[in-house]
Structures are given as structure tokens and as C-alpha cells.
C-alpha atoms as a PDB file:
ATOM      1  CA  UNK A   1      68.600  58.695  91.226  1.00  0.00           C
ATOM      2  CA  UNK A   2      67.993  59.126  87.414  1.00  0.00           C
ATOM      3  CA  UNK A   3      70.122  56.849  85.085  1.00  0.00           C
ATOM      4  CA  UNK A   4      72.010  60.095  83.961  1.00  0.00           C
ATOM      5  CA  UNK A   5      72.793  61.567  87.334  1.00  0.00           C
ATOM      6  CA  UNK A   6      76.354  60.053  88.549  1.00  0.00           C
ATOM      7  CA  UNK A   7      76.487  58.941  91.951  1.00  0.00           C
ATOM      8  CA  UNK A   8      77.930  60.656  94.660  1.00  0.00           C
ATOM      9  CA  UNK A   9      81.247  59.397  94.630  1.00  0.00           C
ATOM     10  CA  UNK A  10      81.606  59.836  90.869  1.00  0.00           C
ATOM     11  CA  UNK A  11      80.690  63.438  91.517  1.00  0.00           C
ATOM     12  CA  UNK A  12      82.959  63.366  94.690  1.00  0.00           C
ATOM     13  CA  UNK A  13      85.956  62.183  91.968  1.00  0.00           C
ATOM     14  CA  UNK A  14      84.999  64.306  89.395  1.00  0.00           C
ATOM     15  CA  UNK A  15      85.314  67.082  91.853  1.00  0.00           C
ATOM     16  CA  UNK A  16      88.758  66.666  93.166  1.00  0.00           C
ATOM     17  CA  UNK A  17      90.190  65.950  89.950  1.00  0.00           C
ATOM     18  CA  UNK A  18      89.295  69.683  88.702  1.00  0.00           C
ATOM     19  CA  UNK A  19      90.943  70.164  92.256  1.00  0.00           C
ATOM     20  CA  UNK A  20      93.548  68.811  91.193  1.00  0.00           C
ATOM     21  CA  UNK A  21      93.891  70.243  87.942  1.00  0.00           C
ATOM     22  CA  UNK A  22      93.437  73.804  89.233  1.00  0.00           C
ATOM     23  CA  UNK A  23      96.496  73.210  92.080  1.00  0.00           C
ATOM     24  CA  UNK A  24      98.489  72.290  88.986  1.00  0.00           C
ATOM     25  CA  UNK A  25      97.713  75.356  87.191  1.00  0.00           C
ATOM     26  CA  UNK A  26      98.480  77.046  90.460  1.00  0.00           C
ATOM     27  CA  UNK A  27     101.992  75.664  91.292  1.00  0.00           C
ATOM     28  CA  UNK A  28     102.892  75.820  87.095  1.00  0.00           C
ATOM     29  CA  UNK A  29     101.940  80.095  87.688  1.00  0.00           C
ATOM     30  CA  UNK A  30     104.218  80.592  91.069  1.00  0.00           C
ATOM     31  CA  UNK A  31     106.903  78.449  89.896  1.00  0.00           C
ATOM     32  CA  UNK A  32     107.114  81.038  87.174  1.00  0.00           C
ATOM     33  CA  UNK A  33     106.521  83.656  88.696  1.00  0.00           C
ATOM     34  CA  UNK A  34     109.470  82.435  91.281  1.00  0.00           C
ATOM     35  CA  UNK A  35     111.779  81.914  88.639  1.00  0.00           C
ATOM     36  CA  UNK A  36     110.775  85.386  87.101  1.00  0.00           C
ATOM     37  CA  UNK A  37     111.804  87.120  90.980  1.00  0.00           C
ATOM     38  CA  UNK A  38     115.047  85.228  90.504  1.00  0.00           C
ATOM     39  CA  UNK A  39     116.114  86.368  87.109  1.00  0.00           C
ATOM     40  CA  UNK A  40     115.197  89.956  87.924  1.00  0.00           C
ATOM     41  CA  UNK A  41     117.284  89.617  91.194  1.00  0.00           C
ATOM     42  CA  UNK A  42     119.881  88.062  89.488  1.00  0.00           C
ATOM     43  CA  UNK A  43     120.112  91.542  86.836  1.00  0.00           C
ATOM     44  CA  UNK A  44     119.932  93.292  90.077  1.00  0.00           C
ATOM     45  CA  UNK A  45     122.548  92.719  91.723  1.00  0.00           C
ATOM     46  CA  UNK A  46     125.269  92.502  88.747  1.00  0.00           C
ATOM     47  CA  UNK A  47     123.663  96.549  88.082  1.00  0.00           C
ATOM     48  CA  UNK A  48     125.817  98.856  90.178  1.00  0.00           C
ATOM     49  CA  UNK A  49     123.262 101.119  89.888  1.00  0.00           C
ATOM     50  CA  UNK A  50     121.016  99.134  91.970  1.00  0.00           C
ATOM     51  CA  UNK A  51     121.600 100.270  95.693  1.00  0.00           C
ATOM     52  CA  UNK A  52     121.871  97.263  98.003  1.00  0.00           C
ATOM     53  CA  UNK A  53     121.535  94.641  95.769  1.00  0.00           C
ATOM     54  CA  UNK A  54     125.670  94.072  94.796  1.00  0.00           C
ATOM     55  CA  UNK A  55     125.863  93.624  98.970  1.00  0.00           C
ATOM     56  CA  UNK A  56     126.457  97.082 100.313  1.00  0.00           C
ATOM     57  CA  UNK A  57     123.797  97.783 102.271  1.00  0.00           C
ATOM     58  CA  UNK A  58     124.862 101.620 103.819  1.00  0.00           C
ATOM     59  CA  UNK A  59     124.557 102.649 100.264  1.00  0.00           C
ATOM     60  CA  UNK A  60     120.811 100.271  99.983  1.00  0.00           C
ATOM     61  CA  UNK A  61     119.624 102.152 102.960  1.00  0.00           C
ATOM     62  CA  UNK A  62     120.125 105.622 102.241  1.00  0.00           C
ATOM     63  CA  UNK A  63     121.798 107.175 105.852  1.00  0.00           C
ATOM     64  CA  UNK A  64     122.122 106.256 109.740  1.00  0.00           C
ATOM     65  CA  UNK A  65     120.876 102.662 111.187  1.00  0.00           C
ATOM     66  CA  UNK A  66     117.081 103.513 112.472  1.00  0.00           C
ATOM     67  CA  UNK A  67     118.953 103.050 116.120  1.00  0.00           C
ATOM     68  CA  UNK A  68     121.106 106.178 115.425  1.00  0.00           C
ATOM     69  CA  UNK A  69     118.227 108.461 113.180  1.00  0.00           C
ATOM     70  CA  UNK A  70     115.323 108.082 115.978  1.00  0.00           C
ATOM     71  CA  UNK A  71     116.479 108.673 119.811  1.00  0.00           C
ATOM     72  CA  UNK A  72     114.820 106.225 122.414  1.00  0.00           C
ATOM     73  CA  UNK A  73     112.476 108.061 124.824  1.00  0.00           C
ATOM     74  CA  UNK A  74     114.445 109.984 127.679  1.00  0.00           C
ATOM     75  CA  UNK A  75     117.307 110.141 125.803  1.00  0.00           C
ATOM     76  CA  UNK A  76     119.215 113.126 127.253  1.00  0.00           C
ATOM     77  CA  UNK A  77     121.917 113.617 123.921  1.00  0.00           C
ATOM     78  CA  UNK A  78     118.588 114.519 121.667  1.00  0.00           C
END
């Protein structure tokens, strides 16, 4: 080992502090990007125009329950 080469666990530390720097950058990103879902969920549902979102999900899925649109096999009222 040179006099200029750190040791192993001075590499080892080095190393998990960028580790730890980059899972900092990481949660700072997703909590915004959490608080970014909620705001534009928040606008959703106070904008009638937005189907579902104000709590009235007939209107949000557009006909039918899936039950009632696709018979089960051997369904004789097909």
C-alpha cells in the first residue's frame, strides 16, 4: 500500500457515505414527486369534470360493473 492509497476501510467509508448521499437525493425526489400526486389529486377531485374523482364512481367507470358487461362461461341468459 502506497502512502496515497487509503486503506480499505477508508475506501469502505468513503463509499457508503456517497451511498448515503445518493439515498438522500433519492427520498428528497419521491417525496416530491409524492407531494406533486397529492396536489394534482387534490385539483382532481374538487373538478366536476373529472369522472370518479369527486366519489361517484358509475360516472368514473363509464357503464355496467365488468360482472354484468362480460357473461361467465355457460351462461344460458347470453
Amino acid at each position: 500500500m502506497t502512502e496515497h492509497e487509503p486503506r480499505p476501510d477508508e475506501r469502505a467509508a468513503r463509499e457508503m457515505e456517497r451511498d448515503v448521499e445518493q439515498l438522500e437525493e433519492r427520498t428528497a425526489r419521491l417525496e416530491a414527486d409524492i407531494e406533486h400526486a397529492r396536489e394534482d389529486w387534490e385539483a382532481k377531485k374538487r373538478d366536476p369534470a373529472v369522472p370518479g374523482a369527486a366519489g361517484d364512481p358509475e360516472r368514473a367507470q363509464g357503464g355496467p360493473p365488468p360482472g354484468q358487461r362480460y357473461p361467465t362461461k355457460g351462461d344460458e341468459s347470453a
